[in-house]
C-alpha atoms as a PDB file:
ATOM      1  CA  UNK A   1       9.083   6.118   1.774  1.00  0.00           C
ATOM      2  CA  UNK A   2       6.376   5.741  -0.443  1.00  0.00           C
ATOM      3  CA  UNK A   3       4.188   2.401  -1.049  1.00  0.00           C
ATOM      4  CA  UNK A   4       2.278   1.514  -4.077  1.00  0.00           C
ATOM      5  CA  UNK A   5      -0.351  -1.229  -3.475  1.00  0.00           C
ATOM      6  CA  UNK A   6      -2.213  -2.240  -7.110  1.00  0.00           C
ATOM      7  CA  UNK A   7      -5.845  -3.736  -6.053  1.00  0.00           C
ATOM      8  CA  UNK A   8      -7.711  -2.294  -3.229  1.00  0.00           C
ATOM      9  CA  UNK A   9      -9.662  -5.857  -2.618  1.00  0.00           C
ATOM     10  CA  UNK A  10      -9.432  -7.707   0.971  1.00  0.00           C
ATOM     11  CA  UNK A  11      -5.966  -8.629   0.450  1.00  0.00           C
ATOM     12  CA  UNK A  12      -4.283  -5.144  -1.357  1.00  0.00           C
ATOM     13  CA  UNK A  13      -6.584  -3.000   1.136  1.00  0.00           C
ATOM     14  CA  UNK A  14      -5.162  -5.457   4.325  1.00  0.00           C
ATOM     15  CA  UNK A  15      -1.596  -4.625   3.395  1.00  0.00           C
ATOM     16  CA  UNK A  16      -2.101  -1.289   3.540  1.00  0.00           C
ATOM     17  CA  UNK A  17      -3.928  -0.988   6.422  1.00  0.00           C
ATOM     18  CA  UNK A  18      -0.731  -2.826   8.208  1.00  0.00           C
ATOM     19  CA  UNK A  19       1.521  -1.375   6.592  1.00  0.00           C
ATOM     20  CA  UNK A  20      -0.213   2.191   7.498  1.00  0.00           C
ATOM     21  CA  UNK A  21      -0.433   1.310  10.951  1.00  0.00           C
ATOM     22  CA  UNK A  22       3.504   0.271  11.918  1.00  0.00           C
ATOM     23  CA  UNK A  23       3.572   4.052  10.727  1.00  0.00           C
ATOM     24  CA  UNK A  24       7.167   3.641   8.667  1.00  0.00           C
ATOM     25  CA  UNK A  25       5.996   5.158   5.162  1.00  0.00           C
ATOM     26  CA  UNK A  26       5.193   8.264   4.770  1.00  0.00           C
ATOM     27  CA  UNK A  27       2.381   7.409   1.561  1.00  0.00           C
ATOM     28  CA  UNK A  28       0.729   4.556   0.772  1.00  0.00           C
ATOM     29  CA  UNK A  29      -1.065   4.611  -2.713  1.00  0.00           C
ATOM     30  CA  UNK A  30      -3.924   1.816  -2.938  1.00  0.00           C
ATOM     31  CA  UNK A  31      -4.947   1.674  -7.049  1.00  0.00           C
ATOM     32  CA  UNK A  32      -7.834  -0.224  -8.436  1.00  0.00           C
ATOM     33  CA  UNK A  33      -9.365  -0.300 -11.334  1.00  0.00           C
ATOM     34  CA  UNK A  34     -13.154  -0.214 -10.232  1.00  0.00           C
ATOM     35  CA  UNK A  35     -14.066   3.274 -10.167  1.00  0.00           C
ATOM     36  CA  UNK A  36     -13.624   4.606  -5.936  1.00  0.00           C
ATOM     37  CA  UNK A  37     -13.271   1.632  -5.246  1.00  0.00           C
ATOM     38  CA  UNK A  38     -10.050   2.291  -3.727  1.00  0.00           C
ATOM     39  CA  UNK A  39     -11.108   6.284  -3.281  1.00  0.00           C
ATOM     40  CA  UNK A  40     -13.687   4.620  -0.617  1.00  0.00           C
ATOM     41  CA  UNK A  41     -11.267   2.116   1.161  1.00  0.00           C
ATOM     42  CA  UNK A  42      -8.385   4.923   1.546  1.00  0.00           C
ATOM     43  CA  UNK A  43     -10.948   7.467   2.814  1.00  0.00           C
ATOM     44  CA  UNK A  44     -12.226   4.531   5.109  1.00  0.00           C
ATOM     45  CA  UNK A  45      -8.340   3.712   5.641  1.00  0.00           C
ATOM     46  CA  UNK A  46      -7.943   7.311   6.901  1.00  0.00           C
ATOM     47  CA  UNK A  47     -10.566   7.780   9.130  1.00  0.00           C
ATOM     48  CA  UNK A  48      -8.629   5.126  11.246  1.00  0.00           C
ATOM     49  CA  UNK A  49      -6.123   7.392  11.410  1.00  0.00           C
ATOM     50  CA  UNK A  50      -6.358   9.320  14.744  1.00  0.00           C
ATOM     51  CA  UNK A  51      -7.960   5.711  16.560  1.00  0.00           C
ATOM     52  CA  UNK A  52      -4.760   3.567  15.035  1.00  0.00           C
ATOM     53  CA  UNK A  53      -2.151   6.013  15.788  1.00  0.00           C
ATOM     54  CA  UNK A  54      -0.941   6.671  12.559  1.00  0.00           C
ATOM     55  CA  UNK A  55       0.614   9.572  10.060  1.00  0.00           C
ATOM     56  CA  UNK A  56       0.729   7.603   7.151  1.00  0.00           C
ATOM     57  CA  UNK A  57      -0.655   8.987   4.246  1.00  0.00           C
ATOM     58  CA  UNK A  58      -3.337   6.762   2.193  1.00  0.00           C
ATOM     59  CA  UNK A  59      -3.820   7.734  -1.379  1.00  0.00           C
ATOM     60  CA  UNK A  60      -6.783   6.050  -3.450  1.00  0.00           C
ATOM     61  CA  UNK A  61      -6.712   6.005  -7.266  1.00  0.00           C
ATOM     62  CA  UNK A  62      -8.350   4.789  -9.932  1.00  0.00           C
ATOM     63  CA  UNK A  63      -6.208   3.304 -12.637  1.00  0.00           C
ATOM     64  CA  UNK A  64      -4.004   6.176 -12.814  1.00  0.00           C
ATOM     65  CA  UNK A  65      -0.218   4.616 -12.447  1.00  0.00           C
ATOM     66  CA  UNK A  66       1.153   8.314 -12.596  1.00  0.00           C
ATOM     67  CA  UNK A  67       0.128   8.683  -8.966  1.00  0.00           C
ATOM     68  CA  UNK A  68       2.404   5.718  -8.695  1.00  0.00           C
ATOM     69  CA  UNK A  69       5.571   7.725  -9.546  1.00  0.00           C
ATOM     70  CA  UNK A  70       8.402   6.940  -7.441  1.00  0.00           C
ATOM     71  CA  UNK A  71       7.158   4.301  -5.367  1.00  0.00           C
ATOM     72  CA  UNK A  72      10.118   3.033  -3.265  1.00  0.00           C
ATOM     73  CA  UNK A  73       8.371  -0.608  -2.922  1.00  0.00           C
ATOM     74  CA  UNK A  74       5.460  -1.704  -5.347  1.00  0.00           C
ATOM     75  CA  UNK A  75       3.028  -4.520  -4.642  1.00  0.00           C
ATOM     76  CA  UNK A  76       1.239  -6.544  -6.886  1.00  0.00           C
ATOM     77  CA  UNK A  77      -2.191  -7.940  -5.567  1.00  0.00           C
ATOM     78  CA  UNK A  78      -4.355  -7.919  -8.955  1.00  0.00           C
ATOM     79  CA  UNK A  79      -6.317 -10.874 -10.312  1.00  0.00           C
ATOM     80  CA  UNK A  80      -9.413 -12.637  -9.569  1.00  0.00           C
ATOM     81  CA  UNK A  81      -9.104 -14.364  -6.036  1.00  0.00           C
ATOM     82  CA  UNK A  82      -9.093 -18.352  -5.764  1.00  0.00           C
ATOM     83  CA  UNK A  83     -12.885 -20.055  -5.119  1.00  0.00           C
ATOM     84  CA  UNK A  84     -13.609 -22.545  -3.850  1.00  0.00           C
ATOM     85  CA  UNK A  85     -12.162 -25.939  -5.193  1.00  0.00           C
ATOM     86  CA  UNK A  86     -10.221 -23.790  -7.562  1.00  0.00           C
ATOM     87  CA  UNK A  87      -6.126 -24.688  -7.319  1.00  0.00           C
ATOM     88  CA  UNK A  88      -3.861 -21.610  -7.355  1.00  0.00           C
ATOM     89  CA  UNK A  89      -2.310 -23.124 -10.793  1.00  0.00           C
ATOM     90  CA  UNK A  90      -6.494 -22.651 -12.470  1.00  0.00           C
ATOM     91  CA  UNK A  91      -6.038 -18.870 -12.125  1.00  0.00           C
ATOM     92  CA  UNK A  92      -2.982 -18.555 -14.395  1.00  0.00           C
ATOM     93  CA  UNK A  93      -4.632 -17.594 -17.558  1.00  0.00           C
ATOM     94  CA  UNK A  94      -6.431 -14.719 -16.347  1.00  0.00           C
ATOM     95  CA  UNK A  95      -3.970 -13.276 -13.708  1.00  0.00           C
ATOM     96  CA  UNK A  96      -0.743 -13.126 -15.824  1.00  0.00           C
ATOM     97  CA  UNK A  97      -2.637 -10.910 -18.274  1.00  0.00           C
ATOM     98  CA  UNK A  98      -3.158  -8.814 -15.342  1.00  0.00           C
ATOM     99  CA  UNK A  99      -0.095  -8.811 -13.451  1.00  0.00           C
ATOM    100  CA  UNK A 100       2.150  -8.400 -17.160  1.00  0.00           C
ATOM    101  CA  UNK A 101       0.278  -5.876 -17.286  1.00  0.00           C
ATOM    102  CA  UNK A 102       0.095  -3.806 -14.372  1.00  0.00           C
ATOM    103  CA  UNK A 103       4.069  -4.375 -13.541  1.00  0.00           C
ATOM    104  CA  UNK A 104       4.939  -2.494 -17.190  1.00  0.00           C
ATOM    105  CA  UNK A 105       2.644   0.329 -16.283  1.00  0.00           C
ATOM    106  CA  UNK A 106       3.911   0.419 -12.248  1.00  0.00           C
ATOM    107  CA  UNK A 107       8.126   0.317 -13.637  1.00  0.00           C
ATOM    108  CA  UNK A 108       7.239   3.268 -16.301  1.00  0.00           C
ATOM    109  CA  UNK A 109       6.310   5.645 -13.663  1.00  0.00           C
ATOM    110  CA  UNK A 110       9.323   3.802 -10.414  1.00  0.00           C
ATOM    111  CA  UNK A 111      12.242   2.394 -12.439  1.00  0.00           C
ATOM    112  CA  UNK A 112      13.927   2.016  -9.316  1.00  0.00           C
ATOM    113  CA  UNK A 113      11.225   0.548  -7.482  1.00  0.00           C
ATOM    114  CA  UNK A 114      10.949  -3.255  -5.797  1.00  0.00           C
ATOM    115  CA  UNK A 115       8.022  -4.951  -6.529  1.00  0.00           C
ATOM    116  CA  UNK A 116       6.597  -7.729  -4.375  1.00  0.00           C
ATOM    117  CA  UNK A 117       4.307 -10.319  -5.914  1.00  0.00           C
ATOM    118  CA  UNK A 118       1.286 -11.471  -3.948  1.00  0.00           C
ATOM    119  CA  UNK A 119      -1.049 -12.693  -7.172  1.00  0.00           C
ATOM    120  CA  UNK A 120      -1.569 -16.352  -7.593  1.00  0.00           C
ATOM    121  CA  UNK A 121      -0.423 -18.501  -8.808  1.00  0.00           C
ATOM    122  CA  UNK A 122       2.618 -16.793  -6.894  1.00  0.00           C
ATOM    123  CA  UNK A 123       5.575 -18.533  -8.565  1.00  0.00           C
ATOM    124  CA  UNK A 124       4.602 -18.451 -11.651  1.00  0.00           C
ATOM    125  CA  UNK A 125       3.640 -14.907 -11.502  1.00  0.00           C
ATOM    126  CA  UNK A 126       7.056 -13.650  -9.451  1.00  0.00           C
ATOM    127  CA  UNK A 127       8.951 -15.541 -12.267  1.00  0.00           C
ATOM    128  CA  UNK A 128       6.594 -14.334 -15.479  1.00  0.00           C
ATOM    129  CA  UNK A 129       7.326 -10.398 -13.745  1.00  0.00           C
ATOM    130  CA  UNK A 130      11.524 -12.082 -13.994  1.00  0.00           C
ATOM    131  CA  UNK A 131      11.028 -12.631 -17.760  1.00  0.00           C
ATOM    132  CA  UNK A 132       8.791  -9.133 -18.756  1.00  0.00           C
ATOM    133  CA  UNK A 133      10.554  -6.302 -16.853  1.00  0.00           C
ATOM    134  CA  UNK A 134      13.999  -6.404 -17.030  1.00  0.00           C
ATOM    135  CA  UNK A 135      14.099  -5.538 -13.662  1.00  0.00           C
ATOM    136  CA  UNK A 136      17.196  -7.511 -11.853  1.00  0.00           C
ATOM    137  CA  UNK A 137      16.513 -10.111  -9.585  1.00  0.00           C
ATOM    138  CA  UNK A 138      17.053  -8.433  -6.066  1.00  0.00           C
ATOM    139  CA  UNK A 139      14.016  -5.993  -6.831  1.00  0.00           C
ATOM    140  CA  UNK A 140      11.297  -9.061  -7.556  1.00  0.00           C
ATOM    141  CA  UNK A 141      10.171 -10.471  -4.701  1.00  0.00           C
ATOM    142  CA  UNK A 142       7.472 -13.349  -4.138  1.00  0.00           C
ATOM    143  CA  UNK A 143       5.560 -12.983  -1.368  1.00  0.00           C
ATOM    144  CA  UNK A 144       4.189 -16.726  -0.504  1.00  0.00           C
ATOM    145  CA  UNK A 145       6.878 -18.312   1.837  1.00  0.00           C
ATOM    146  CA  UNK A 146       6.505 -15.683   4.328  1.00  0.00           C
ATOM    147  CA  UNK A 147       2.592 -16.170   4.640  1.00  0.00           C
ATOM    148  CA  UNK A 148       3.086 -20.311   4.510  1.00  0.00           C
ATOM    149  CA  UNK A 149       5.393 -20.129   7.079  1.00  0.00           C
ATOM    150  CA  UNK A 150       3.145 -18.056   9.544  1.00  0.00           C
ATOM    151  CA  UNK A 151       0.483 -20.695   9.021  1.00  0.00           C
ATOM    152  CA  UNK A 152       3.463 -23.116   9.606  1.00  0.00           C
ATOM    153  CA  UNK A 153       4.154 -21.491  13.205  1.00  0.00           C
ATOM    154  CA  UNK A 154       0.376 -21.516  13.879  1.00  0.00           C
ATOM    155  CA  UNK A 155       0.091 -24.851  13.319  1.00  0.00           C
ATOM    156  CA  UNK A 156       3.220 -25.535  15.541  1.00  0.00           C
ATOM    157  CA  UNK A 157       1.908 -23.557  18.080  1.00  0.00           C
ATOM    158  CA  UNK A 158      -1.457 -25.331  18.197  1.00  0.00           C
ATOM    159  CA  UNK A 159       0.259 -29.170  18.154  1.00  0.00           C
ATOM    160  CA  UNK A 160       2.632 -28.047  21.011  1.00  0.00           C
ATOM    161  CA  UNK A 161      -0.186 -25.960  23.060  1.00  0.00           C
ATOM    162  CA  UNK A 162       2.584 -23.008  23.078  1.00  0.00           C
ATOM    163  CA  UNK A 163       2.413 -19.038  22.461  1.00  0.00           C
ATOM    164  CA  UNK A 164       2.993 -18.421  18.924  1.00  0.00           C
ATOM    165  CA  UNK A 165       6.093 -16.272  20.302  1.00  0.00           C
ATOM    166  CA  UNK A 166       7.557 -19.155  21.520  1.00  0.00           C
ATOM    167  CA  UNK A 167       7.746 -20.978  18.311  1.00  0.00           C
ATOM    168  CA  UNK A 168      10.044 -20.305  15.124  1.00  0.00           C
ATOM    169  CA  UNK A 169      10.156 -22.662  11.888  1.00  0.00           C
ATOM    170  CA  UNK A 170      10.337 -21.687   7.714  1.00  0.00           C
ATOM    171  CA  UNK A 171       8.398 -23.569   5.290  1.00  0.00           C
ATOM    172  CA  UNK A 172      10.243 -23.194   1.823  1.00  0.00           C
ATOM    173  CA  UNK A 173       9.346 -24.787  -1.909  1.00  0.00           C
ATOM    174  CA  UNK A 174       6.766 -23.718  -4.547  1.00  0.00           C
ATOM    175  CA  UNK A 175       3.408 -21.865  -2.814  1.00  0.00           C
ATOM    176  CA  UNK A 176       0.551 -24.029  -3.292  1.00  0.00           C
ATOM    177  CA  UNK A 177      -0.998 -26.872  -1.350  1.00  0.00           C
ATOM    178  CA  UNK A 178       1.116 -30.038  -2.916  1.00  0.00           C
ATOM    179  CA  UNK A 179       4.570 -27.409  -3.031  1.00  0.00           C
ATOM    180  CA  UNK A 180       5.431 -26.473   0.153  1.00  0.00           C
ATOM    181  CA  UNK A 181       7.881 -27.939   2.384  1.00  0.00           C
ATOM    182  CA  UNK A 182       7.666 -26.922   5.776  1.00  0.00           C
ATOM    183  CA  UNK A 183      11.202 -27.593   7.668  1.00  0.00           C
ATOM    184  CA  UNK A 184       9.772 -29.998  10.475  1.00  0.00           C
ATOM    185  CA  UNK A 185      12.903 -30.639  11.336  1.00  0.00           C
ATOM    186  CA  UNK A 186      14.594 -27.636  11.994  1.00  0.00           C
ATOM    187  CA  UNK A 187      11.267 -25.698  13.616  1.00  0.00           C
ATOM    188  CA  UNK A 188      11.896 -24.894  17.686  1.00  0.00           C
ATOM    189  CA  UNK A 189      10.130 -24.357  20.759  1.00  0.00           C
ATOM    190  CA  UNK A 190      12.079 -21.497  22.210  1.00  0.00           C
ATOM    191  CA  UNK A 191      15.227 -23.249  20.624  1.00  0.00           C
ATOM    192  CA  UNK A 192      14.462 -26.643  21.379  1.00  0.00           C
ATOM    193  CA  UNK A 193      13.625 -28.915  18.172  1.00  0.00           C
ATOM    194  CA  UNK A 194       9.973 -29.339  18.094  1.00  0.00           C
ATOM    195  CA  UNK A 195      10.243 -32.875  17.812  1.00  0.00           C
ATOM    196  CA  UNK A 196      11.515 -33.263  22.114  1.00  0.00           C
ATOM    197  CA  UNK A 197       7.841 -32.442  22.245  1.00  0.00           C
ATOM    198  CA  UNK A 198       5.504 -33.548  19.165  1.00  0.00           C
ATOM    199  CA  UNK A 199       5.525 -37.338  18.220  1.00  0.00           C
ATOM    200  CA  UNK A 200       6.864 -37.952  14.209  1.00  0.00           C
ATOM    201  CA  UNK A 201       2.581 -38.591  13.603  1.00  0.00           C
ATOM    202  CA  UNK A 202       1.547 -35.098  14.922  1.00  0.00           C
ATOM    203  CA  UNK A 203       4.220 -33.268  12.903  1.00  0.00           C
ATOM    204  CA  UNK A 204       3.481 -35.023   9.655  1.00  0.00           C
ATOM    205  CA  UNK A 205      -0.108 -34.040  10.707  1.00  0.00           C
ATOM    206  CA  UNK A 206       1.009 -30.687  11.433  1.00  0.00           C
ATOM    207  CA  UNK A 207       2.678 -30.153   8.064  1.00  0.00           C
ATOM    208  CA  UNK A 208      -0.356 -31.458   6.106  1.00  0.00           C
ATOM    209  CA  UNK A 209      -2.335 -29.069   8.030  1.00  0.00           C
ATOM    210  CA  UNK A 210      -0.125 -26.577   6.849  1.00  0.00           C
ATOM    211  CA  UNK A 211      -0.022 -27.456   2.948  1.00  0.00           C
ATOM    212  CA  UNK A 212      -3.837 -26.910   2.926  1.00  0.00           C
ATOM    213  CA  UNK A 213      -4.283 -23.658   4.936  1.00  0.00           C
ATOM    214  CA  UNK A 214      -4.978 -20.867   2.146  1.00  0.00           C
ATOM    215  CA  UNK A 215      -7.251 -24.248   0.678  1.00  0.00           C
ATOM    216  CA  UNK A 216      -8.485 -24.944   4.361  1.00  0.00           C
ATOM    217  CA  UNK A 217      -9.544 -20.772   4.400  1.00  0.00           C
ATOM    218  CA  UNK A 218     -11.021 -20.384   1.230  1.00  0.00           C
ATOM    219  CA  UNK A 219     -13.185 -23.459   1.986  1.00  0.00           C
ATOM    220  CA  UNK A 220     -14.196 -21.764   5.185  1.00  0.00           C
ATOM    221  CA  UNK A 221     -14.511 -18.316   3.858  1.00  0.00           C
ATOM    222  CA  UNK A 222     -15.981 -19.085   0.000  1.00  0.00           C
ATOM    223  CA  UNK A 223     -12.902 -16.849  -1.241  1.00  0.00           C
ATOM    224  CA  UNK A 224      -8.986 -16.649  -0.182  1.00  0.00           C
ATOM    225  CA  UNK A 225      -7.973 -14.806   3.196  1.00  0.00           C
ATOM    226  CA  UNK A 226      -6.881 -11.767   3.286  1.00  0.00           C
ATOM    227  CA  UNK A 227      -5.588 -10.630   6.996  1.00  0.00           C
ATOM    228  CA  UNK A 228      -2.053 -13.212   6.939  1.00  0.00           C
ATOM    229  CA  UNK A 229      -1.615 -12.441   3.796  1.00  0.00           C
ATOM    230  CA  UNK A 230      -1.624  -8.705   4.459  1.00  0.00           C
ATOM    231  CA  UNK A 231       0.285  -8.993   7.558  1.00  0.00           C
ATOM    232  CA  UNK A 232       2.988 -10.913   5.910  1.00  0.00           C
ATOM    233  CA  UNK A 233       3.290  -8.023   3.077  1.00  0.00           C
ATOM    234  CA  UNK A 234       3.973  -5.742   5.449  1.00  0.00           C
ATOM    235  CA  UNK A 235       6.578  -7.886   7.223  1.00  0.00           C
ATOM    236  CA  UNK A 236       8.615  -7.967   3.538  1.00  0.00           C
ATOM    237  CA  UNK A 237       8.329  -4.267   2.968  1.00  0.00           C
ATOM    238  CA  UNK A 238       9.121  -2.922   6.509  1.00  0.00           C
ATOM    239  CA  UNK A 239      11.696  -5.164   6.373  1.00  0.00           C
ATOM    240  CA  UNK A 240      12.684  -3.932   3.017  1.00  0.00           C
ATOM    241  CA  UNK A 241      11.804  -0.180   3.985  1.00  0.00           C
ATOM    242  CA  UNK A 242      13.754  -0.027   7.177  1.00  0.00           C
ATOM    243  CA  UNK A 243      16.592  -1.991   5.769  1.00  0.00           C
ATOM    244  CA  UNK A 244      16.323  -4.823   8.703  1.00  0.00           C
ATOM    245  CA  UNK A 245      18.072  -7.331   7.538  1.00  0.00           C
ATOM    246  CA  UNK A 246      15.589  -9.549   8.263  1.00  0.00           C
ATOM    247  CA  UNK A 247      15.523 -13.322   6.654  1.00  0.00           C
ATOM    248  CA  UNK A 248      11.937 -14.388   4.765  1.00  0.00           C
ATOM    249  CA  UNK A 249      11.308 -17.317   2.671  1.00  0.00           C
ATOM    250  CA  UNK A 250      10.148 -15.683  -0.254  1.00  0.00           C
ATOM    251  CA  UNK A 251      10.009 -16.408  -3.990  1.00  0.00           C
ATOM    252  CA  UNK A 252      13.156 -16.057  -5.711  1.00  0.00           C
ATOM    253  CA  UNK A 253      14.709 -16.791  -8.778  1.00  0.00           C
ATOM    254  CA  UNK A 254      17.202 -19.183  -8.175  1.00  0.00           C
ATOM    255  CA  UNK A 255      21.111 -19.680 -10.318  1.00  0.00           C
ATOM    256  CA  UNK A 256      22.160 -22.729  -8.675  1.00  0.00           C
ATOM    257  CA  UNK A 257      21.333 -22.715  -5.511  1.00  0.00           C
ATOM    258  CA  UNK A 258      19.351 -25.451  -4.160  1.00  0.00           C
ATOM    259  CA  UNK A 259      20.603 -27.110  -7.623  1.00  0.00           C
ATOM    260  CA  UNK A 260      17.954 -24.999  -9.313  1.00  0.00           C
ATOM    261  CA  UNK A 261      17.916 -22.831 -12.092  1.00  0.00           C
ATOM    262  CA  UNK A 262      16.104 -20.347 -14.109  1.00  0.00           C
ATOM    263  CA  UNK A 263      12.530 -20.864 -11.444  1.00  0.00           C
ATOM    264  CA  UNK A 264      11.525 -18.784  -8.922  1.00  0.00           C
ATOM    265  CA  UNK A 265      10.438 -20.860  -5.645  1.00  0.00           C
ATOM    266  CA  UNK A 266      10.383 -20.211  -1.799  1.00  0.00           C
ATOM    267  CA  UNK A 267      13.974 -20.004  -0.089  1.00  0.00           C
ATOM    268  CA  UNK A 268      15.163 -18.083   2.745  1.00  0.00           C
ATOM    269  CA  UNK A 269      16.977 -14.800   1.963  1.00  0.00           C
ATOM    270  CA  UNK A 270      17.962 -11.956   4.015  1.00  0.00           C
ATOM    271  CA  UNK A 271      15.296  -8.165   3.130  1.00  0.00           C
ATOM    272  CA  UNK A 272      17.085  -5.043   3.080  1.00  0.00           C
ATOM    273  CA  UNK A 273      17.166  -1.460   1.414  1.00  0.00           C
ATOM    274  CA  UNK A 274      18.462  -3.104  -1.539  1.00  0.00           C
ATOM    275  CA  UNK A 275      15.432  -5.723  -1.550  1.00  0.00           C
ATOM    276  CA  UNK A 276      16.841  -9.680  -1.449  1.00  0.00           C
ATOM    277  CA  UNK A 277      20.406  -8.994   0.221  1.00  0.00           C
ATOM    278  CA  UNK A 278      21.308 -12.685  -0.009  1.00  0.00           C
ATOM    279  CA  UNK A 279      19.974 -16.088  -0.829  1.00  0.00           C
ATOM    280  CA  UNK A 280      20.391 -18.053   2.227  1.00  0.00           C
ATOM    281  CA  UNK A 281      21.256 -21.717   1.469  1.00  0.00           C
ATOM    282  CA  UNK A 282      20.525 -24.273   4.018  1.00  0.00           C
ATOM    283  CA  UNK A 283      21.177 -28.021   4.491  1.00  0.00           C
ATOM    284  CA  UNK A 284      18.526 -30.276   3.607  1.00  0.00           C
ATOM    285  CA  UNK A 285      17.868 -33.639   4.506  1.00  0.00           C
ATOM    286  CA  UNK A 286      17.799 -36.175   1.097  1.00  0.00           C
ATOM    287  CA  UNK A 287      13.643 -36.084   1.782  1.00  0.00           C
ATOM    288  CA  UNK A 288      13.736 -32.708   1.794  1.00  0.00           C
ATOM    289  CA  UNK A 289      15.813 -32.260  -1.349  1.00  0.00           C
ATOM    290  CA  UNK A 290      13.409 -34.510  -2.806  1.00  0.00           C
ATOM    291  CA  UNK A 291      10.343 -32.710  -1.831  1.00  0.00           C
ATOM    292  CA  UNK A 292      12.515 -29.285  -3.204  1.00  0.00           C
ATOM    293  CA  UNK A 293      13.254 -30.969  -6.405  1.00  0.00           C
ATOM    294  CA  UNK A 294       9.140 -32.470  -6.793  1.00  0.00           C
ATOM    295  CA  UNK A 295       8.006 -28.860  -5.788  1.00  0.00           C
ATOM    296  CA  UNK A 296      10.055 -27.492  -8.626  1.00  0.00           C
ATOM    297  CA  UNK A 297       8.533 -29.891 -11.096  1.00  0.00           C
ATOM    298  CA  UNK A 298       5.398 -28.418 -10.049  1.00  0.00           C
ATOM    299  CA  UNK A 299       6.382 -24.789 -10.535  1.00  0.00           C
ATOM    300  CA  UNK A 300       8.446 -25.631 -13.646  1.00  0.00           C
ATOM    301  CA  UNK A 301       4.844 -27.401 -15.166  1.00  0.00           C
ATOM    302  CA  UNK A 302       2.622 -24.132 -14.144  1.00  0.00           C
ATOM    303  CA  UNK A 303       5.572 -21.819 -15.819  1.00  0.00           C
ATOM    304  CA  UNK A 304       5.354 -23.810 -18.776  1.00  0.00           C
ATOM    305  CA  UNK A 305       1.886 -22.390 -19.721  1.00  0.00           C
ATOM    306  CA  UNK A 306       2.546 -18.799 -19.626  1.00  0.00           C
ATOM    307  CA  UNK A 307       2.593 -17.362 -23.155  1.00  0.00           C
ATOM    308  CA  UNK A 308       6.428 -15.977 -22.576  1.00  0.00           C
END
């Protein structure tokens, strides 16, 4: 199982260290195009090694996609990160250069490989790798829904004054901070509907919370995070890599279901060896078809200023 990661920054070098550390590939290849940049952070990557437990292999390259070749899973992490009072939609000129880009040069060297989108703005840039690679639509992957819906559980977790293990919910919709649509309504304490516990107040307050976090973080940190965002990479491609079956909200390019078409927005689908196994459609309330169908608009306004 080998694991392409293109950009070694906070984010690319995160998912790799994660993904190095649940020890399930046998190679991880971090590429940047700074020169060492991504030399330094596998050698520092490595020397973690023996203290982490781990036999993965971490490869650093500079801008040499050949050492890419036959890269089971690919992930895209390239483009300039969001500052401060920047929107993810701001970043699209430069970043779809980058991402068009870099997915040609990854699919020359892995045909066969599936690619997972973490550069913002996400949608956009899941859907813009849709219309440029021919690649069909179980091998492209959007990352977002399974980072927004971490920071969904946290948030959940923190309201109810509960371990994080005791809490499940999904946030689905377009990944940015007016988009998402985290599934108040169906999240659970240990099975129990959150709202036996949380007034209707502290969940709305819960899911605003949760529509600003990557905002909320890159206030706090002057740039985006990097650690969820890592963590929930490696989620998808273990998931992916060890054929788990496991169901994500990720960005996918819908046909019809959730009465959308030709956009690729967060919905829950089931990760296996063949990358999305299944779409998974779930009843929505009429506000939450709403908020679906405003979220789309969003999306659908973004994808409208890519030079396709």
């Amino acid at each position: 199982m080998k694991v392409t990661v293109v950009g070694a920054g906070a984010v690319g070098a995160s998912c790799a260290e994660y993904i190095a550390i649940k020890n399930f590939a046998s190679e991880v290849v971090l590429l940047d195009i700074k020169e060492g940049f991504a030399e330094g952070k596998a050698m520092d990557l490595m020397q973690t090694a023996s203290l982490n437990g781990f036999d993965t292999k971490i490869t650093g390259i500079t801008n040499d996609y050949s050492a890419t070749a036959n890269s089971d899973i690919c992930v895209i992490t390239s483009g300039i990160p969001r500052k401060p009072g920047m929107t993810r939609e701001e970043l699209i000129g430069i970043n779809a250069g980058i991402v068009k880009s870099v997915s040609s040069d990854l699919i020359k060297h892995s045909p066969d490989t599936i690619v997972i989108v973490v550069s913002n703005p996400m949608d956009t840039m899941t859907y813009l790798v849709h219309k440029t690679t021919g690649l069909p639509k179980h091998r492209i992957i959007g990352m977002g829904g399974a980072l927004d819906s971490a920071r969904f559980k946290y948030r959940l977790a923190e309201a109810l004054g509960a371990p994080i293990s005791d809490v499940d919910g999904m946030v689905i919709g377009g990944h940015s901070d007016t988009g998402m649509v985290p599934l108040t309504r169906l999240a659970t304490r240990n099975s129990v509907l959150v709202s036996e516990f949380l007034s209707e107040d502290r969940l709305n307050q819960v899911k605003e919370d949760t529509k600003v976090g990557g905002a909320t973080l890159t206030k706090l940190l002057g740039t985006s995070a990097w650690y969820a965002p890592g963590a929930a990479v490696s989620g998808l491609v273990q998931a992916i890599a060890c054929n788990q079956k496991k169901m994500f909200p990720c960005s996918v390019l819908l046909e019809g279901e959730y009465g959308l078409n030709d956009i690729c927005i967060g919905a829950p689908v089931i990760l296996g060896r063949n990358g999305i196994e299944k779409i998974v459609e779930i009843e929505l309330s009429d506000a939450e078809k709403a908020h679906m169908q405003e979220s789309s608009e969003g999306v659908r306004k973004t994808n409208g200023l890519l030079a396709l």
